[in-house]
PDB file of N, CA and C in Angstrom:
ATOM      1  N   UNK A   1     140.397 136.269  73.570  1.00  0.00           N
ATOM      2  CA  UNK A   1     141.732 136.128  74.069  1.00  0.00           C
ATOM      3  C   UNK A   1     141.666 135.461  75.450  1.00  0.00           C
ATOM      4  N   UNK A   2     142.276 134.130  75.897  1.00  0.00           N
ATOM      5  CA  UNK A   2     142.221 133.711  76.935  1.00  0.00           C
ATOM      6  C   UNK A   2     143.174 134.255  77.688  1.00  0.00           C
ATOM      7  N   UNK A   3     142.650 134.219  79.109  1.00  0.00           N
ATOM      8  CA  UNK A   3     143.868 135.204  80.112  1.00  0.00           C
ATOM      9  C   UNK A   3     144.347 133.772  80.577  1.00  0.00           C
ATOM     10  N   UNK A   4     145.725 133.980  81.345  1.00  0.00           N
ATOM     11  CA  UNK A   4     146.774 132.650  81.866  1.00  0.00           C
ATOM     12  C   UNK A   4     146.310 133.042  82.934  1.00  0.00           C
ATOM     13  N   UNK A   5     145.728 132.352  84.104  1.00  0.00           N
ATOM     14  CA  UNK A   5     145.176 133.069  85.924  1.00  0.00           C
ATOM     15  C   UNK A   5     146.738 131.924  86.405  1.00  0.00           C
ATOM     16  N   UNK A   6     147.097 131.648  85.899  1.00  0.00           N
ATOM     17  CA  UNK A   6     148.457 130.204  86.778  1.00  0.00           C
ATOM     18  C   UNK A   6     149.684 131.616  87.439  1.00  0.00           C
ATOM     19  N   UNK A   7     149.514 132.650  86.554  1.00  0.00           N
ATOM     20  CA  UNK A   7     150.509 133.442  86.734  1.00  0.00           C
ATOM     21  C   UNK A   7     150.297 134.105  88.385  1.00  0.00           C
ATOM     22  N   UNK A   8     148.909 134.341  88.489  1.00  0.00           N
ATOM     23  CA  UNK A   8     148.698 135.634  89.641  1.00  0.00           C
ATOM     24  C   UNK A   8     148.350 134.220  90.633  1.00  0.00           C
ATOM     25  N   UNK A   9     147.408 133.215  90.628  1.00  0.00           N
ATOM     26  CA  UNK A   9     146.768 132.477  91.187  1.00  0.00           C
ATOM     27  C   UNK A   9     147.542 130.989  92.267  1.00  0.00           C
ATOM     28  N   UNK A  10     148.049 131.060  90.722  1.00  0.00           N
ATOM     29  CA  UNK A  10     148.770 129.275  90.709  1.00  0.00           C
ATOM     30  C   UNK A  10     147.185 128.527  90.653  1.00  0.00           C
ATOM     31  N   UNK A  11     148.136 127.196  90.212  1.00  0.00           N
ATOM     32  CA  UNK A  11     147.073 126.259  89.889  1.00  0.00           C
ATOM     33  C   UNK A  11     147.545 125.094  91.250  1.00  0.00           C
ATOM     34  N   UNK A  12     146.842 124.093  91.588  1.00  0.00           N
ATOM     35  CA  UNK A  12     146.856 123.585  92.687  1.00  0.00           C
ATOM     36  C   UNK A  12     146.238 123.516  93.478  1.00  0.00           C
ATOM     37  N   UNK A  13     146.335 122.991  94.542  1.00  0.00           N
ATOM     38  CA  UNK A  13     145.361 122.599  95.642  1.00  0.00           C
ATOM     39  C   UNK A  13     144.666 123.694  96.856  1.00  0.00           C
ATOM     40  N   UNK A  14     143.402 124.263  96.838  1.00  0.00           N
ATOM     41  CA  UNK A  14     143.340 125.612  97.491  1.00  0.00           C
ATOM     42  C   UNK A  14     142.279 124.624  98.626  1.00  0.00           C
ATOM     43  N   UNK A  15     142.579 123.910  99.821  1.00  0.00           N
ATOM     44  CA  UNK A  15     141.413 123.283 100.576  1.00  0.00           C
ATOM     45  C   UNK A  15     140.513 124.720 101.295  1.00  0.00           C
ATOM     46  N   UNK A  16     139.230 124.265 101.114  1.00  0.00           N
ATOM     47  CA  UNK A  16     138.742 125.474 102.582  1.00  0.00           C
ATOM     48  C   UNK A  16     138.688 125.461 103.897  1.00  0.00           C
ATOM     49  N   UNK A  17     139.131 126.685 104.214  1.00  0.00           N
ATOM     50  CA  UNK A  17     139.205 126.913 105.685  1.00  0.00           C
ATOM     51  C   UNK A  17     138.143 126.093 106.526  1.00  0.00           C
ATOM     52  N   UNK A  18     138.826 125.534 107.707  1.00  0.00           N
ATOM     53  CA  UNK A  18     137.724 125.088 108.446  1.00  0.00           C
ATOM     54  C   UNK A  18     136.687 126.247 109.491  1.00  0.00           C
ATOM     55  N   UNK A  19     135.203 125.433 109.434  1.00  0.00           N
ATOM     56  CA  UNK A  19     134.511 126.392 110.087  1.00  0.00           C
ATOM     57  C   UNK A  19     134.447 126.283 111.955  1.00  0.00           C
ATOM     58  N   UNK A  20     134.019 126.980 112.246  1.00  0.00           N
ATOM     59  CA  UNK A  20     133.944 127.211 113.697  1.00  0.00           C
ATOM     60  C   UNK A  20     134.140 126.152 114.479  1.00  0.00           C
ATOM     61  N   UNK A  21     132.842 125.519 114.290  1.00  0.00           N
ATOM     62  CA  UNK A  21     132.750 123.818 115.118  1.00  0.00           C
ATOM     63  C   UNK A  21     133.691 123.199 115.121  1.00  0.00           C
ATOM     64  N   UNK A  22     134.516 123.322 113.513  1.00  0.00           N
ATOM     65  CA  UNK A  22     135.431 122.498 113.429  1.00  0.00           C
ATOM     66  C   UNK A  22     136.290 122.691 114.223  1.00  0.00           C
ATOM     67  N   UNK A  23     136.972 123.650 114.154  1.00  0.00           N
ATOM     68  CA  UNK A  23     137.879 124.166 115.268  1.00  0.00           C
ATOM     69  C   UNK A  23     138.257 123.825 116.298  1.00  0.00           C
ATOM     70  N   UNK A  24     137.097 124.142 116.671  1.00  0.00           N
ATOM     71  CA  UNK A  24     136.837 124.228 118.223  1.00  0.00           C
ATOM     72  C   UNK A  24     136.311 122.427 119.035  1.00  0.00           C
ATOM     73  N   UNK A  25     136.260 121.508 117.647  1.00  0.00           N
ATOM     74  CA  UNK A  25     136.053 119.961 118.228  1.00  0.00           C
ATOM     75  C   UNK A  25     137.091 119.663 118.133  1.00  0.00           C
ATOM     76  N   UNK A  26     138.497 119.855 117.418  1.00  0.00           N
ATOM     77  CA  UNK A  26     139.707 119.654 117.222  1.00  0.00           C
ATOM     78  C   UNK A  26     140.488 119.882 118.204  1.00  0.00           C
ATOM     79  N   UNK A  27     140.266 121.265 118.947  1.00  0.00           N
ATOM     80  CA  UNK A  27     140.896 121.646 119.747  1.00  0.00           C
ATOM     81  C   UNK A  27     140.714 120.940 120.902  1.00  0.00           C
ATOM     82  N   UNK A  28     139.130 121.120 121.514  1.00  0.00           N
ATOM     83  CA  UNK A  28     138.444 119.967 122.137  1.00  0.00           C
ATOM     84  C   UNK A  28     138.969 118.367 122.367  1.00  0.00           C
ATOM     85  N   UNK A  29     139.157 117.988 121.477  1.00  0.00           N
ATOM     86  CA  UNK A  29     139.512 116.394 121.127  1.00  0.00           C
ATOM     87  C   UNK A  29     141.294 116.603 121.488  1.00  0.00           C
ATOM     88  N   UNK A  30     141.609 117.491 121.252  1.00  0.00           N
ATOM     89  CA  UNK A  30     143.333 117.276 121.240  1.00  0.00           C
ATOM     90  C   UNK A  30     143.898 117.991 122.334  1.00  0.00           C
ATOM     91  N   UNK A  31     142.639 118.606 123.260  1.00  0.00           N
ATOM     92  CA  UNK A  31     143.248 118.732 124.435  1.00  0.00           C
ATOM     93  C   UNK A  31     142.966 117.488 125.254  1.00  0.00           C
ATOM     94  N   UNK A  32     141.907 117.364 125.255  1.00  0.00           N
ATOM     95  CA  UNK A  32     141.202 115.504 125.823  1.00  0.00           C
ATOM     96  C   UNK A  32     142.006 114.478 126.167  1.00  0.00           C
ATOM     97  N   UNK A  33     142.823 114.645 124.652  1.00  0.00           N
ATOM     98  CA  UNK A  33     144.067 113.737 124.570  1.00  0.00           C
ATOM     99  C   UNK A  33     144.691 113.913 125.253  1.00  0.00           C
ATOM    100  N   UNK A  34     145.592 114.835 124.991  1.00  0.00           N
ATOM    101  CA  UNK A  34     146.686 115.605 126.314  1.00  0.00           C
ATOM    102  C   UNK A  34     146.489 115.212 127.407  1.00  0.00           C
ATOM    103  N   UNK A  35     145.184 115.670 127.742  1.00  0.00           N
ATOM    104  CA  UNK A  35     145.149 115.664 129.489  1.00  0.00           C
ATOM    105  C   UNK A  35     145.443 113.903 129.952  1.00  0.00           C
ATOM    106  N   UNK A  36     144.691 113.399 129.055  1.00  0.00           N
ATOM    107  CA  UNK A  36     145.007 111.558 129.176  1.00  0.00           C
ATOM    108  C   UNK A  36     145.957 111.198 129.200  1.00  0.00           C
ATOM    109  N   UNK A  37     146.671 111.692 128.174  1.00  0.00           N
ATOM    110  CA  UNK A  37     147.792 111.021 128.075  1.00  0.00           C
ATOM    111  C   UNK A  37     148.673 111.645 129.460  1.00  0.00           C
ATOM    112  N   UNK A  38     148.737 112.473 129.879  1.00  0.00           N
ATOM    113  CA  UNK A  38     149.302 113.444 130.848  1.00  0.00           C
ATOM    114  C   UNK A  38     149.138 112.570 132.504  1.00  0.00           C
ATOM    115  N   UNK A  39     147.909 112.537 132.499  1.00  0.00           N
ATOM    116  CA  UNK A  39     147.145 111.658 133.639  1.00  0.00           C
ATOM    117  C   UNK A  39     147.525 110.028 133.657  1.00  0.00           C
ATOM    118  N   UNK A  40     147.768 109.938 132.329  1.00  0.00           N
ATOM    119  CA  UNK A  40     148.229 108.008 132.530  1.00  0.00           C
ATOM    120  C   UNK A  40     149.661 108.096 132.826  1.00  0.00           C
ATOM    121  N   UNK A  41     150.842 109.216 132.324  1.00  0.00           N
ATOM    122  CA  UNK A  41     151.774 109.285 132.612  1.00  0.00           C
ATOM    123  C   UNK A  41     152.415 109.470 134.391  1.00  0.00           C
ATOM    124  N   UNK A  42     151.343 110.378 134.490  1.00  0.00           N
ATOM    125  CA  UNK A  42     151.716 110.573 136.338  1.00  0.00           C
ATOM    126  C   UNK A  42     151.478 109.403 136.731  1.00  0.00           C
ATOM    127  N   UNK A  43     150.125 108.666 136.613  1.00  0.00           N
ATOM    128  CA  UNK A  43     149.714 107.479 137.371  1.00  0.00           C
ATOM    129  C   UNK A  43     150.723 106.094 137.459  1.00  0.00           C
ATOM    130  N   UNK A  44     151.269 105.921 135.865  1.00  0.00           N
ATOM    131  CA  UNK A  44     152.131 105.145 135.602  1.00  0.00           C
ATOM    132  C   UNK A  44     153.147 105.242 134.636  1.00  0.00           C
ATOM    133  N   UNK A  45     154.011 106.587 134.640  1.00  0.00           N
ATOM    134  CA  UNK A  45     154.690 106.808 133.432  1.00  0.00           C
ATOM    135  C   UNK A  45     156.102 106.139 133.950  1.00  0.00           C
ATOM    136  N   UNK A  46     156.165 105.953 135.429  1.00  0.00           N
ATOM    137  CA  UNK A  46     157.659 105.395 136.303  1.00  0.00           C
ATOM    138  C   UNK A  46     157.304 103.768 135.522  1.00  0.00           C
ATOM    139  N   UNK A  47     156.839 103.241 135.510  1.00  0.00           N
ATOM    140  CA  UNK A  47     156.761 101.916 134.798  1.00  0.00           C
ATOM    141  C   UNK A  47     156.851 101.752 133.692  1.00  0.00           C
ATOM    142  N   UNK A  48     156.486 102.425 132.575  1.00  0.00           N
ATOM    143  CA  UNK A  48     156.664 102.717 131.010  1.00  0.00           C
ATOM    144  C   UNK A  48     157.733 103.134 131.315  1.00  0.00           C
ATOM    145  N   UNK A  49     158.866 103.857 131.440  1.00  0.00           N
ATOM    146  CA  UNK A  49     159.805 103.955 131.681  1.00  0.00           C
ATOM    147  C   UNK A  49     161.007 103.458 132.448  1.00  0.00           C
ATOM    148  N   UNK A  50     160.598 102.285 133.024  1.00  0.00           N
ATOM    149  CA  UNK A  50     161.156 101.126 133.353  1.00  0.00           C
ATOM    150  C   UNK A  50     161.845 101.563 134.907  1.00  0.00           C
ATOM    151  N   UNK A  51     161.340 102.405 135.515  1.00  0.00           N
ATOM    152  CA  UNK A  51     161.908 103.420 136.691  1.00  0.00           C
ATOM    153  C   UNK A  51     161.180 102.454 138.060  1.00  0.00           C
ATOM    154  N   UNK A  52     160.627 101.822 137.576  1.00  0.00           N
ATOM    155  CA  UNK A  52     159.577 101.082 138.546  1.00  0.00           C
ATOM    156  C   UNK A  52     159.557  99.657 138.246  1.00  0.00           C
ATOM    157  N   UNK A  53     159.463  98.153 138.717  1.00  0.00           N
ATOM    158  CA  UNK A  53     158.451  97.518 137.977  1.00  0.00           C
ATOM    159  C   UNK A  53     156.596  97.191 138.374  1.00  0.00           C
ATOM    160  N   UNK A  54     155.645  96.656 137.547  1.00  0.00           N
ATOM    161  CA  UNK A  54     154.631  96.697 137.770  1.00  0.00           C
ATOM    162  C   UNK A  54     154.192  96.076 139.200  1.00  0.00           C
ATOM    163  N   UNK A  55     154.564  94.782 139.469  1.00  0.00           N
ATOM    164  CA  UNK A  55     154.443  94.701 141.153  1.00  0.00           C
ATOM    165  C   UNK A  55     154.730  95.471 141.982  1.00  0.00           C
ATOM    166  N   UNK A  56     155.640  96.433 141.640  1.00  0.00           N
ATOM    167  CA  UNK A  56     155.715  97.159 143.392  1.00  0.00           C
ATOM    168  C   UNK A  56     155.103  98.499 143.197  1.00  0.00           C
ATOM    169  N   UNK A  57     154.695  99.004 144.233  1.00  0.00           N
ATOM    170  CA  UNK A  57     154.408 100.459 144.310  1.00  0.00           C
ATOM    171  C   UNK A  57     153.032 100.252 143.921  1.00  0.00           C
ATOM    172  N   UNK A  58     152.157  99.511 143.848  1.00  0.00           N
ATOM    173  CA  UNK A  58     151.011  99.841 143.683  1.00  0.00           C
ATOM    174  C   UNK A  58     149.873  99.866 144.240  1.00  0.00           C
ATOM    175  N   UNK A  59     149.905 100.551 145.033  1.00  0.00           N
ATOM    176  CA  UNK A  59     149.195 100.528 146.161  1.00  0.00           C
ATOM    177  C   UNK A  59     149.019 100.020 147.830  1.00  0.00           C
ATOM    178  N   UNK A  60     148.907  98.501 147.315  1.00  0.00           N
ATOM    179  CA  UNK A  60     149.142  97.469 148.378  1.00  0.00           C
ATOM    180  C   UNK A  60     149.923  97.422 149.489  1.00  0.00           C
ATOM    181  N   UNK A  61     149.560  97.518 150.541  1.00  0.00           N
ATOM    182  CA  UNK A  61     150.680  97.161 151.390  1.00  0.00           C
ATOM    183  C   UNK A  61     150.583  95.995 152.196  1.00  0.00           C
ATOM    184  N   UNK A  62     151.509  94.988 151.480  1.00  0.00           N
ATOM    185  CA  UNK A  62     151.841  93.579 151.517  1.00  0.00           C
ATOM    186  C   UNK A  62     153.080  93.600 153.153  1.00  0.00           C
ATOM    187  N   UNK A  63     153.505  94.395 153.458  1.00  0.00           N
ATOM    188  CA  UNK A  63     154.117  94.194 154.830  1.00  0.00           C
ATOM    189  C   UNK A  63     153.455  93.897 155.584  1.00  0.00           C
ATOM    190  N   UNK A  64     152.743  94.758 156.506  1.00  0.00           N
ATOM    191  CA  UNK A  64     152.145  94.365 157.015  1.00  0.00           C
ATOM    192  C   UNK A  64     150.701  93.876 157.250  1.00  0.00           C
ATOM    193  N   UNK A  65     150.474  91.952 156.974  1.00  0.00           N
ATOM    194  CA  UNK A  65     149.494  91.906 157.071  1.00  0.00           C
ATOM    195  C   UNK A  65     148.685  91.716 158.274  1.00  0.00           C
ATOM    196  N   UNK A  66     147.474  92.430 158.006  1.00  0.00           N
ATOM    197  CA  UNK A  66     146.391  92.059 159.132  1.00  0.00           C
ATOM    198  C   UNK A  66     145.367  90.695 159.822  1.00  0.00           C
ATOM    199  N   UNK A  67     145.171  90.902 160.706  1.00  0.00           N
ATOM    200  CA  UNK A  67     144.705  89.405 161.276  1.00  0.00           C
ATOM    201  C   UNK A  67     143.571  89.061 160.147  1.00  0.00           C
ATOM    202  N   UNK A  68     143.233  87.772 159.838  1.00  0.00           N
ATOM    203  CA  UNK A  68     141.955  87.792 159.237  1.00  0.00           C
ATOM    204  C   UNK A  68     142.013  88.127 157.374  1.00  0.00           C
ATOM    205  N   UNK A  69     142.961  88.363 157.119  1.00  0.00           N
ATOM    206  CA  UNK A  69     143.191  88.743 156.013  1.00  0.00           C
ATOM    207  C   UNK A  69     144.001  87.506 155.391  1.00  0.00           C
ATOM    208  N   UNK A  70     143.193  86.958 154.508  1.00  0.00           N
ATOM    209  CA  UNK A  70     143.328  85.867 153.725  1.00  0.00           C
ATOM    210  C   UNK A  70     143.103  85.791 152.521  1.00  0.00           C
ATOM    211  N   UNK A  71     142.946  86.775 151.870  1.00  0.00           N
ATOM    212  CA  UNK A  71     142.919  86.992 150.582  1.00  0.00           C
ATOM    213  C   UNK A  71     144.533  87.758 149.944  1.00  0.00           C
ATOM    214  N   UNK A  72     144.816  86.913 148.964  1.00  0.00           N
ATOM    215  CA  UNK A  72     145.699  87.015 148.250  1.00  0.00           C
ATOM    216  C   UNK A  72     145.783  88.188 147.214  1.00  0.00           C
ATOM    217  N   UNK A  73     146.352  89.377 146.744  1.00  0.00           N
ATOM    218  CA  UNK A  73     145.952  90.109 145.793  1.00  0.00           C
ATOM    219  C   UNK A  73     147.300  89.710 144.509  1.00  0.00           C
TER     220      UNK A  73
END
């Protein structure tokens, strides 16, 4: 007599759990991200967001120049 297991079981897709390492490189890797993406946003998220444009604010200070200073940036 064959038993039906679809009833208690189901039939379908059962993946296995991931193990430890896995985990924990995932987590690893997707905080990594975060923090990057987090860090490029402070540095330059006013420009991706159009709050800025890329010539100004970056560093330079083009007012006042100094004697001897002949280089163009």
């Amino acid at each position: 007599m064959a038993v039906d297991d679809s009833r208690n079981e189901g039939s379908g897709f059962h993946p296995h759990l991931p193990g430890l390492k896995h985990r924990f490189l995932a987590t690893t890797l997707g905080a990594t991200m975060w923090f990057f993406i987090f860090y490029r946003a402070r540095k330059d998220g006013a420009k991706l967001l159009g709050l800025s444009h890329p010539w100004e604010a970056h560093g330079h200070d083009h007012h006042g120049h100094e004697e001897g200073h002949s280089e163009h940036h």
